[in-house]
Protein backbone atom coordinates (compact mmCIF):
# COMPACT_ATOMS: atom_id res chain seq x y z
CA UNK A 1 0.00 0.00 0.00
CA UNK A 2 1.31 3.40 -1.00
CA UNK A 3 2.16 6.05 2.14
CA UNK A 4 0.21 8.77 1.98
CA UNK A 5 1.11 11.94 3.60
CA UNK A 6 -2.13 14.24 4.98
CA UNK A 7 -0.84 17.14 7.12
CA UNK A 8 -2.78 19.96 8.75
CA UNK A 9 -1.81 23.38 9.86
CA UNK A 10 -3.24 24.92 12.78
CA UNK A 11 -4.19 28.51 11.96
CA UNK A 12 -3.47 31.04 14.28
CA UNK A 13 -7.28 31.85 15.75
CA UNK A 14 -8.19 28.50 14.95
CA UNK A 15 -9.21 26.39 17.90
CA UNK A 16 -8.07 22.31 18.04
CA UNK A 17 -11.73 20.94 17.12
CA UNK A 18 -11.74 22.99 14.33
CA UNK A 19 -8.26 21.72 13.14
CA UNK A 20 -9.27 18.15 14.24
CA UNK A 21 -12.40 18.24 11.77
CA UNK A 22 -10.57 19.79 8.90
CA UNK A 23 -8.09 16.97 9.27
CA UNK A 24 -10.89 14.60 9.46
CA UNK A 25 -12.19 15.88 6.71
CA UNK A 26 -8.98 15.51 4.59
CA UNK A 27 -8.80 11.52 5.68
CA UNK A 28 -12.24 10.78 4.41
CA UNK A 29 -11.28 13.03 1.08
CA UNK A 30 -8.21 10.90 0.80
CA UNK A 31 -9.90 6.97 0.74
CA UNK A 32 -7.07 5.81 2.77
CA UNK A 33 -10.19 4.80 5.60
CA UNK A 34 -12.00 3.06 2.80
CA UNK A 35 -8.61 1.01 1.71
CA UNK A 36 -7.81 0.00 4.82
CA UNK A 37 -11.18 -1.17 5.43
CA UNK A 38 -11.36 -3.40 2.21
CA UNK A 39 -8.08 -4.90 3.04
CA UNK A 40 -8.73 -5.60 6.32
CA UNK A 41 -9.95 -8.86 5.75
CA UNK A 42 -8.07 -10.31 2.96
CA UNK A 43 -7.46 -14.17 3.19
CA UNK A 44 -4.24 -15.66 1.10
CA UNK A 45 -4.87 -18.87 -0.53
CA UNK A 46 -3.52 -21.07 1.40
CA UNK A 47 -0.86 -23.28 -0.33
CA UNK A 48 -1.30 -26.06 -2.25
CA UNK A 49 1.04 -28.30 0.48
CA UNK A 50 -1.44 -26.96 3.36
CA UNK A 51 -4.75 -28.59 1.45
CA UNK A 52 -3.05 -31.55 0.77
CA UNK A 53 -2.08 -32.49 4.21
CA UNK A 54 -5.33 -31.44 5.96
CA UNK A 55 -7.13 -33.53 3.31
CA UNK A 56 -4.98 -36.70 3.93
CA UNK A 57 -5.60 -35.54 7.89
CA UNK A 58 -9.63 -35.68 6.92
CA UNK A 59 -9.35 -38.76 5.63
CA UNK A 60 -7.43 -40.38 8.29
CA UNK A 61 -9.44 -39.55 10.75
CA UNK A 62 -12.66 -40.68 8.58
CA UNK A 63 -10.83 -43.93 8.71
CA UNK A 64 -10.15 -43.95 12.30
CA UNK A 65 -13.99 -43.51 13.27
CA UNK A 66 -15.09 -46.44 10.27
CA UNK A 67 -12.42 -48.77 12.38
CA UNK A 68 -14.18 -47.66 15.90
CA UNK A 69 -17.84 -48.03 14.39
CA UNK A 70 -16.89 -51.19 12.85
CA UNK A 71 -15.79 -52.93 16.29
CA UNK A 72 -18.38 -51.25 18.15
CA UNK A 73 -16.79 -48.27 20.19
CA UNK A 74 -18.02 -46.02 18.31
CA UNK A 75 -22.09 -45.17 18.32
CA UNK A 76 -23.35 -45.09 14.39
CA UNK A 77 -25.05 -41.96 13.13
């Protein structure tokens, strides 16, 4: 994400709300709010390594409970 730079002056008979909403203002003007906000949740892919394993983990375990059912410690569905 590109840096972007907003400064604001305080005026001499200008009072700190008055500076706070004009840099307020200048935020919203800018979209930087409204680009962090989209990015915020952003999800990688996860790698192709990382779905491998957790399917061969899913499976494993699918074979664990068949092996339970199949000698009884394990209640059916």
């Amino acid at each position: 994400m590109a840096k972007t730079v907003i400064e604001v002056r305080k005026n001499p008979n200008e009072n700190n709300s008055s500076v706070l909403r004009r840099f307020s203002r200048r935020i919203q003007e800018s979209g930087i709010i409204r680009k962090v906000k989209s990015a915020r949740y952003n999800v990688r892919k996860e790698s192709k390594l990382k779905i491998k394993k957790s399917a061969l983990k899913r499976m494993g375990r699918r074979k664990e409970i068949e092996k339970l059912r199949k000698l009884g410690k394990m209640a059916t569905k």
